[in-house]
Protein backbone atom coordinates (compact mmCIF):
# COMPACT_ATOMS: atom_id res chain seq x y z
CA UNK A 1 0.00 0.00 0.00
CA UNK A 2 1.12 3.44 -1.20
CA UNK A 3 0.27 4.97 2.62
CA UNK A 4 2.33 4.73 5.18
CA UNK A 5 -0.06 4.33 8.46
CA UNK A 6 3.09 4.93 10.63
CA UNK A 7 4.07 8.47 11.25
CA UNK A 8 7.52 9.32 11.74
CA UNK A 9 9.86 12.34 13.73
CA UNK A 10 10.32 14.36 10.12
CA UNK A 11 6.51 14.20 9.06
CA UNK A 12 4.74 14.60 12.62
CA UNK A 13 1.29 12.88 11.18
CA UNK A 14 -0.49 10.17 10.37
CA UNK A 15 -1.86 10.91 6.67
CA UNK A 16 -5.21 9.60 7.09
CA UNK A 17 -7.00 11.32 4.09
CA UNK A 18 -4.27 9.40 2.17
CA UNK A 19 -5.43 5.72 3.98
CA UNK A 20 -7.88 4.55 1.87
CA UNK A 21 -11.16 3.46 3.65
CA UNK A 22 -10.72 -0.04 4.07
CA UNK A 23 -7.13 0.48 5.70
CA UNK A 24 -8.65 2.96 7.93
CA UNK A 25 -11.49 0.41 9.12
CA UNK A 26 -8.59 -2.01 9.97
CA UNK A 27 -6.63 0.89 11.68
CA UNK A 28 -9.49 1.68 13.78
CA UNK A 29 -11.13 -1.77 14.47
CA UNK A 30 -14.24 -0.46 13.23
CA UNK A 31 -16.69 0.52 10.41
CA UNK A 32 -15.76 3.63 9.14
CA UNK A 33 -17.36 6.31 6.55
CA UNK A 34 -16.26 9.74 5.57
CA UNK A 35 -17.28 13.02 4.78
CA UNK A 36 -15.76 15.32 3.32
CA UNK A 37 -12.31 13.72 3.18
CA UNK A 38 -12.47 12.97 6.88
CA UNK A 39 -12.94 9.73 9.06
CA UNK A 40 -15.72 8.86 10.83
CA UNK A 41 -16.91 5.95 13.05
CA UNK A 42 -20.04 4.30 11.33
CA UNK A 43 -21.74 2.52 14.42
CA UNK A 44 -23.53 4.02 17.12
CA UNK A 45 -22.21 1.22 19.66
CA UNK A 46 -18.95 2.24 18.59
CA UNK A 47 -19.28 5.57 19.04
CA UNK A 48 -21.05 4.93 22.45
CA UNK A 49 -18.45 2.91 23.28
CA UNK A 50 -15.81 5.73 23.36
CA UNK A 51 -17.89 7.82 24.84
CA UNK A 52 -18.31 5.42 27.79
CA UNK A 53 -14.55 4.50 28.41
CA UNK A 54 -11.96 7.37 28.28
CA UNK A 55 -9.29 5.15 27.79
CA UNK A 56 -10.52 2.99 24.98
CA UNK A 57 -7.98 4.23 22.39
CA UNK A 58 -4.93 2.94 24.86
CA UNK A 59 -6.57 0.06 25.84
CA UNK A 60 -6.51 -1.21 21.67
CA UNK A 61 -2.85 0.52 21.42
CA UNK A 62 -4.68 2.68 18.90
CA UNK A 63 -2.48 5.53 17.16
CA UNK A 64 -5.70 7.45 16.69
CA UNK A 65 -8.09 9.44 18.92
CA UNK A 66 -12.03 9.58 18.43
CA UNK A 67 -13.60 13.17 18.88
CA UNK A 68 -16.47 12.09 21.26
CA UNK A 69 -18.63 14.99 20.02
CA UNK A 70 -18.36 14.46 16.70
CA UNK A 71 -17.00 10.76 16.25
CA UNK A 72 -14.25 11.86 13.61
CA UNK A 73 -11.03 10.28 13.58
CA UNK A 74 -8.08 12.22 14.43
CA UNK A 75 -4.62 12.43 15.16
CA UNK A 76 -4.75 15.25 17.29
CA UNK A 77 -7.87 16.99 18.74
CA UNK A 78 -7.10 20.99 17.94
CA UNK A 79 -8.58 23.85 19.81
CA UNK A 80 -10.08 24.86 16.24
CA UNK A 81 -11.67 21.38 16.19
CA UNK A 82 -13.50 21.95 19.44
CA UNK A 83 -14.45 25.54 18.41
CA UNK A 84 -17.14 23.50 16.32
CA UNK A 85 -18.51 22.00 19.22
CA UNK A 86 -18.43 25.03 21.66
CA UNK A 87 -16.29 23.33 23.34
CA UNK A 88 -12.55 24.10 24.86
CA UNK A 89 -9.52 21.59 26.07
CA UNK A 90 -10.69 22.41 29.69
CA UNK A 91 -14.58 21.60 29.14
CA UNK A 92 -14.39 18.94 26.58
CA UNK A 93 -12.73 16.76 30.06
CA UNK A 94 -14.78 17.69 32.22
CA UNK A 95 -17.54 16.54 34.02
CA UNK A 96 -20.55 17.38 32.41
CA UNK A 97 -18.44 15.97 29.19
CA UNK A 98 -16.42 13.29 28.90
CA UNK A 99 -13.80 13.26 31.70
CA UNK A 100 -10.14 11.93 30.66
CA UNK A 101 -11.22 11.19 27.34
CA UNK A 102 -7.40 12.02 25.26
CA UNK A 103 -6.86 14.65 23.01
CA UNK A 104 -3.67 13.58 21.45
CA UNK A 105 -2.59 9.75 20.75
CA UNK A 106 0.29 8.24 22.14
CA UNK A 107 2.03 7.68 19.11
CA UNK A 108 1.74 10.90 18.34
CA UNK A 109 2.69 12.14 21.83
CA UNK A 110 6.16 9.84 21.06
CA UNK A 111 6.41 11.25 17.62
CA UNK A 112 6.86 14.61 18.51
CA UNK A 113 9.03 14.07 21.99
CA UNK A 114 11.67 11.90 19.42
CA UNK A 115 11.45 15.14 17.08
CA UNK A 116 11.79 17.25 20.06
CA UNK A 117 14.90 15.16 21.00
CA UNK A 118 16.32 15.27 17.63
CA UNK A 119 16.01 19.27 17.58
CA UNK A 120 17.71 19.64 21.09
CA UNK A 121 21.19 19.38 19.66
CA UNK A 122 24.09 19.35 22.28
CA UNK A 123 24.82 22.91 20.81
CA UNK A 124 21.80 24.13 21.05
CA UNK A 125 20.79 22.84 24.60
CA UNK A 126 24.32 24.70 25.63
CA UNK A 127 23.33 27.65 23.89
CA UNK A 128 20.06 27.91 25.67
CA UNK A 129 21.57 26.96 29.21
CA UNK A 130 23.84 29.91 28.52
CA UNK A 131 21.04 32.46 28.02
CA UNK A 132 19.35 30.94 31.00
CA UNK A 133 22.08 31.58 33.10
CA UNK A 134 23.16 34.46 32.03
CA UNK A 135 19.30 36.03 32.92
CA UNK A 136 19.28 34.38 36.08
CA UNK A 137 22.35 36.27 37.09
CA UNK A 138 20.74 39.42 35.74
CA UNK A 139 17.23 38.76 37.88
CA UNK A 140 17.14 40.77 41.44
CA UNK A 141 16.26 38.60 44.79
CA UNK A 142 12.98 39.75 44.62
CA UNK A 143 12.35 38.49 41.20
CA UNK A 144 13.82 35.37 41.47
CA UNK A 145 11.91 34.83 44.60
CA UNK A 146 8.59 35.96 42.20
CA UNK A 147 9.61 33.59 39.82
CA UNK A 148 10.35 30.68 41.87
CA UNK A 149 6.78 31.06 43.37
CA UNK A 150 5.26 31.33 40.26
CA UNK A 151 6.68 28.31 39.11
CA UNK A 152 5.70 26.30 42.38
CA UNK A 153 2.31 27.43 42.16
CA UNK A 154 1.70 26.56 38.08
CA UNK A 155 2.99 23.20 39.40
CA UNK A 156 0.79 22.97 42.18
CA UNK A 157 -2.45 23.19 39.64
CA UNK A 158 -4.63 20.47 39.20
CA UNK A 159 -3.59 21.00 35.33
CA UNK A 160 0.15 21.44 36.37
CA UNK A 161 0.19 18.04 38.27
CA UNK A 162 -1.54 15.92 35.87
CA UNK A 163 0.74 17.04 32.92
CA UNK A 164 3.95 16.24 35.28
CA UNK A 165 2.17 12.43 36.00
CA UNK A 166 1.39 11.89 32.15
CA UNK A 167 4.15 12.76 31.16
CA UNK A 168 6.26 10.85 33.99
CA UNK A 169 3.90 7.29 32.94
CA UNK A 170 4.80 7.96 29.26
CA UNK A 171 8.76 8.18 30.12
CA UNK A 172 8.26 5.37 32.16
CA UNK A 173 7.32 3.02 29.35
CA UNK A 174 10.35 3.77 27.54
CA UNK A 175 12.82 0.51 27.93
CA UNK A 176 16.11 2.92 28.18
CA UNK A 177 14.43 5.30 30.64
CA UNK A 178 13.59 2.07 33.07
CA UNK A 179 17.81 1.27 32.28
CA UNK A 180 18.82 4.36 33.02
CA UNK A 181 16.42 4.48 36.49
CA UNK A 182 17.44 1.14 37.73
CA UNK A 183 21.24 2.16 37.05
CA UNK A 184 20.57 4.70 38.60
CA UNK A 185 19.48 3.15 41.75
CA UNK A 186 21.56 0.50 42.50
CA UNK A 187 24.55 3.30 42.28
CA UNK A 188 22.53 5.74 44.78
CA UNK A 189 22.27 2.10 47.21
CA UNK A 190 26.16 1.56 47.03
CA UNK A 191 26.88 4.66 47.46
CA UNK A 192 24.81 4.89 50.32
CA UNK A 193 25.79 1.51 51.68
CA UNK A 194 29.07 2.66 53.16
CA UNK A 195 27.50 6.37 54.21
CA UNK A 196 25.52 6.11 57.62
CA UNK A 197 24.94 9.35 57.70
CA UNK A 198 23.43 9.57 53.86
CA UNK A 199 21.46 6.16 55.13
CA UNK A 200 20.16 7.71 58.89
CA UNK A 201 18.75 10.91 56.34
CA UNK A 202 17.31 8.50 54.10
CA UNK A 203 15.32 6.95 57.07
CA UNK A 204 14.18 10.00 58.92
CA UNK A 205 12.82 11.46 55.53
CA UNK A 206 10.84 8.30 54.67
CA UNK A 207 9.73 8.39 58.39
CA UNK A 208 8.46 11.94 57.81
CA UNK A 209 6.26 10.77 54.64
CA UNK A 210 4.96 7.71 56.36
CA UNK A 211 3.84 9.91 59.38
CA UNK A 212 0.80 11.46 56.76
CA UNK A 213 -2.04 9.08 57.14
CA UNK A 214 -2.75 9.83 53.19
CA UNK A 215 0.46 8.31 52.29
CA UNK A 216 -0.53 5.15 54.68
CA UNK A 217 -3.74 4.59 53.02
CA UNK A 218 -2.08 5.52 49.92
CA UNK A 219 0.56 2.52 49.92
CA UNK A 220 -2.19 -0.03 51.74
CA UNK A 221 -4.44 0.71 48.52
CA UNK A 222 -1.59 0.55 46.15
CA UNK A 223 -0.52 -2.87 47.97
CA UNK A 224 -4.05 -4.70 48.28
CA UNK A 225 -3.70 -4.57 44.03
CA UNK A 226 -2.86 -7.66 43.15
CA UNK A 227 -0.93 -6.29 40.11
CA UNK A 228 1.08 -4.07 42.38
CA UNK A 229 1.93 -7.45 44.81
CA UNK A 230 2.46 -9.14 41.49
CA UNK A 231 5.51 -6.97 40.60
CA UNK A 232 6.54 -6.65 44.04
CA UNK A 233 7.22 -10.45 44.39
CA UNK A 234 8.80 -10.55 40.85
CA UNK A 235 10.92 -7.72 42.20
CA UNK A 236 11.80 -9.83 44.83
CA UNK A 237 12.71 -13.00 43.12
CA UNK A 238 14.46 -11.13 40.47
CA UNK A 239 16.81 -9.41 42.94
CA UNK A 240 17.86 -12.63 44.81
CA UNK A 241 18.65 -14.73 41.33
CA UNK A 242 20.54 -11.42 41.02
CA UNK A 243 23.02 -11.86 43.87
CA UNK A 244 23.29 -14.99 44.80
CA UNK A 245 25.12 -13.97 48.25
CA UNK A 246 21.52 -11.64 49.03
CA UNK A 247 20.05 -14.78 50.84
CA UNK A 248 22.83 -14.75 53.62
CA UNK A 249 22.38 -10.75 54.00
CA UNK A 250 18.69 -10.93 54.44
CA UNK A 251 19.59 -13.66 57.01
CA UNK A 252 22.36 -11.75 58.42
CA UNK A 253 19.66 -8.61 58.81
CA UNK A 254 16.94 -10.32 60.62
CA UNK A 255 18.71 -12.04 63.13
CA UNK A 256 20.52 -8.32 63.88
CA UNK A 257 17.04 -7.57 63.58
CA UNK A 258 15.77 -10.11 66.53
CA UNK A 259 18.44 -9.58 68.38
CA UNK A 260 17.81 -5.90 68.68
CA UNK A 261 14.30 -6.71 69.40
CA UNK A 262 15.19 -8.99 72.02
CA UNK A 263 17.37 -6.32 74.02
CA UNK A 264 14.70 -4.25 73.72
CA UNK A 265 12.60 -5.92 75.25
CA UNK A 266 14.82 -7.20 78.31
CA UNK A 267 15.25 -3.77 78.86
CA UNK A 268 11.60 -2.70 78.54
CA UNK A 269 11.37 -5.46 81.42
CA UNK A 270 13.94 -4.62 83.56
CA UNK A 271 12.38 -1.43 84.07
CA UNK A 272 8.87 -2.26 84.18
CA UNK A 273 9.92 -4.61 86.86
CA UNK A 274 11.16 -1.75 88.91
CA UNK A 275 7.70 -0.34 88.69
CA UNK A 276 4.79 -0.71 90.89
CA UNK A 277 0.86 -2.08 89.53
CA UNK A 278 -0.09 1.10 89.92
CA UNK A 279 2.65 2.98 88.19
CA UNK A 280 2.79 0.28 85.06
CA UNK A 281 -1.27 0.62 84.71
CA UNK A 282 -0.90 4.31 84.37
CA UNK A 283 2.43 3.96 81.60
CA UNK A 284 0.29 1.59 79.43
CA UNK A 285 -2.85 4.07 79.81
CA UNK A 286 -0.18 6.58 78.32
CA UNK A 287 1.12 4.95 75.79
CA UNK A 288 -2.40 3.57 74.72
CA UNK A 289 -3.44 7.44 75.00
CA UNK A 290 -0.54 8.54 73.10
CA UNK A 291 -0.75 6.30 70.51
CA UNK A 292 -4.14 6.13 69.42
CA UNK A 293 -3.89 10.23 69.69
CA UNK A 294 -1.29 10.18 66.73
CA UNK A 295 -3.67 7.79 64.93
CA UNK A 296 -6.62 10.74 65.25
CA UNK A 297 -8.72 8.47 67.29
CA UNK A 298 -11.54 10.02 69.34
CA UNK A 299 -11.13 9.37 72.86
CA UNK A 300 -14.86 7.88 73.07
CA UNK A 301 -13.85 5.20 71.06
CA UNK A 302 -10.94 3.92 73.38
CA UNK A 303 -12.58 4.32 76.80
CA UNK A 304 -12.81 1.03 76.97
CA UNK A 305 -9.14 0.23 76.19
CA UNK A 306 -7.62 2.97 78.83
CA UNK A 307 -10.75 1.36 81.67
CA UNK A 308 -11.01 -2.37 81.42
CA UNK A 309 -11.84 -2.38 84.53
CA UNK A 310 -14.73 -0.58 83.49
CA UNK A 311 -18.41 -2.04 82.46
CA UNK A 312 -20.32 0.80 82.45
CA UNK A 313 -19.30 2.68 79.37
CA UNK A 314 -20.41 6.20 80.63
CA UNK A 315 -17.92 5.71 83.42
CA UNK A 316 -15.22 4.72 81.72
CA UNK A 317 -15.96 7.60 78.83
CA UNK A 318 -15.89 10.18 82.24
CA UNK A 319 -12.55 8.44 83.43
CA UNK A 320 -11.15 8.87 79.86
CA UNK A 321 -11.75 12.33 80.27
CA UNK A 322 -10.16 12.99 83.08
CA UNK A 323 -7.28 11.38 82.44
CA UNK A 324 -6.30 13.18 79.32
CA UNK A 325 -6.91 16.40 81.12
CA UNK A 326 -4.84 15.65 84.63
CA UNK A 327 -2.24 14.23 81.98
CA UNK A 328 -1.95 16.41 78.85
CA UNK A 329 1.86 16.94 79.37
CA UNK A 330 2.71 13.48 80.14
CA UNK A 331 0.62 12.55 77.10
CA UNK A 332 2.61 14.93 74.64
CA UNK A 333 5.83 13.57 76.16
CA UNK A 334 4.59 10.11 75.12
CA UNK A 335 3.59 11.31 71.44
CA UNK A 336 7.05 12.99 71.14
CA UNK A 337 8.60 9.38 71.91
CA UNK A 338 6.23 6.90 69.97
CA UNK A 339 6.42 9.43 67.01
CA UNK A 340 10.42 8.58 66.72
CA UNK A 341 9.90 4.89 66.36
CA UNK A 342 8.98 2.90 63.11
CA UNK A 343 5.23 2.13 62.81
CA UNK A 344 6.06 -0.99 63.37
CA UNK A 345 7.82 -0.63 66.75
CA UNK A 346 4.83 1.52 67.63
CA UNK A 347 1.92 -0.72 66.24
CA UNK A 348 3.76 -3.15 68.72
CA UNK A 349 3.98 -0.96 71.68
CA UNK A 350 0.60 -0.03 71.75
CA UNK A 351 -0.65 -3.48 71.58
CA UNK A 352 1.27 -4.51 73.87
CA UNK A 353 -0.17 -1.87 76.40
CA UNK A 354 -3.64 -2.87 75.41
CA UNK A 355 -3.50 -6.05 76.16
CA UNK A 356 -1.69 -5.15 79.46
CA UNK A 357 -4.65 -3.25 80.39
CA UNK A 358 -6.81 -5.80 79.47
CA UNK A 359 -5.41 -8.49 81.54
CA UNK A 360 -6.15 -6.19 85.07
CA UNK A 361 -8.42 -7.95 87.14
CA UNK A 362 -11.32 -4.91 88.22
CA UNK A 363 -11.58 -6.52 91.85
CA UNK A 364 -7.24 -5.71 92.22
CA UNK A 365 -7.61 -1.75 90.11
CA UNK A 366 -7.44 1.33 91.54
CA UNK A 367 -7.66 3.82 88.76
CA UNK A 368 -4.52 5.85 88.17
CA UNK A 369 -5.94 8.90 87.09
């Protein structure tokens, strides 16, 4: 066939008044009729179809897009195109439209980021760093402060972040981009391997982002995927037929790991040993307090939990009360020092206390208020 379907970096388009109508129908994966010269889908399920599912054209690795106003076949959806329809890029997404339905295929998308890459020449991208830097050094502190707000706050947009995470997924399926990341990794781990310091920043700034109960929620959703668990075991099993010697690290780790635990927790009972019932009952109400505070629990709900001595549940709501108000500074002290350990060192702590407080026997309680 005289047409080539495929467009390439020099000719930015697919020719499709050149396709003749057959070759479009097989392009498309549907019946097809034009007028005037252009495209359209022929079926009203069809055209329902894309107007149902947003994501259609990726889902059949289709290098076209379908105009769900019109049902045309395009390559790219212009703003002139929408003009038709009295519509603009902003409405013809939204809502009352047809939310994340494309405007641009993906092969075109690639088409025109290779010509983009062929354009930025090594002497041109120096010659443009140069006149960047040379009118950064000419900016005052006030306007590079202006500007550097500016940009933070076009990023910040709704619009600004979804461009950054399309265009960060579409990098991401590139085979030499996953290279380069992965490279890229396993030198930032050995060069962090023999850095403690590097390695103690790395851990309080991942402590930091699991702290936000979004991010939490975030990673138990993305985990509970079974796609996600799928690559995360493949991961796994990939990285020990990797290095054979990983086995006897992992090893080496967790019995470190158990033996820190276990000092830990001779020491935790050394010095609750030194304690009397009534002082130990009152440290596990604290740390239970303290605990489920971070968590943004209401105090109702753990009444129970700080009383089991209790069985009327209006007295032990009363008691709860009480006790975070005679102990509000002992209680942020307690926050301050469950908030430095790893949720699962926490998770642990509090349990621990729970069930501590569970175990009183009501006859033997005074409560430690």
């Amino acid at each position: 066939m005289a047409a080539n379907p495929l467009p390439t970096p020099e000719s930015h388009s697919l020719k499709l008044k050149e396709l003749s109508l057959d070759y479009l129908a097989r392009l498309v994966g549907a019946n097809v009729v034009r007028r005037n010269g252009d495209g359209y889908l022929a079926n009203q399920s069809e055209i329902d179809l894309y107007r149902s599912d947003p994501y259609l054209e990726a889902t059949r690795a289709l290098p076209i897009v379908i105009c769900r106003a019109c049902d045309q076949i395009c390559i790219v959806i212009t703003t002139n195109h929408l003009r038709r329809h009295n519509l603009s890029r902003e409405t013809y997404g939204d809502d009352q439209h047809w939310p994340g339905a494309p405007l641009i295929s993906s092969v075109y998308r690639k088409v025109r980021s290779d010509a983009g890459v062929l354009r930025w020449t090594p002497e041109r991208k120096n010659g443009q760093s140069s006149k960047m830097t040379d009118h950064w050094a000419g900016l005052t502190p006030e306007e590079r402060g202006q500007w550097i707000t500016n940009s933070k706050d076009a990023l910040n947009t709704p619009e600004g972040k979804q461009a950054i995470s399309e265009g960060t997924k579409e990098a991401y399926k590139r085979p030499e981009v996953k290279k380069n990341l992965s490279e890229g990794l396993k030198n930032k781990a050995w060069r962090a391997k023999g850095n403690e310091q590097r390695r103690e920043q790395a851990r309080k700034r991942a402590n930091e982002i699991f702290k936000d109960p979004e991010v939490m929620e975030r990673q138990k959703v993305g985990h509970a995927k079974p796609e996600t668990r799928a690559k995360i075991g493949d991961a796994t099993v990939r990285s020990f037929e990797e290095d054979p010697e990983r086995g006897k690290k992992v090893s080496k780790r967790k019995k470190q790991w158990w033996e820190e635990q276990n000092r830990k927790l001779a020491e935790a009972e050394r010095i609750l040993a030194q304690r009397t019932p009534e002082e130990m009952t009152k440290a596990a109400r604290l740390i239970v307090a303290a605990g489920l505070e971070l968590s943004q629990t209401k105090q109702y709900k753990i009444s129970f939990q700080l009383f089991a001595e209790q069985h009327v549940r209006r007295c032990a709501v009363d008691n709860t009360k009480k006790f975070f108000r005679r102990n509000r500074a002992e209680i942020e002290i307690e926050k301050a020092r469950l908030a430095n350990l790893s949720n699962a060192d926490r998770t642990a702590a509090i349990q621990a206390a729970i069930d501590y407080l569970a175990r009183q026997i009501p006859t033997q309680l005074t409560p430690a208020i």
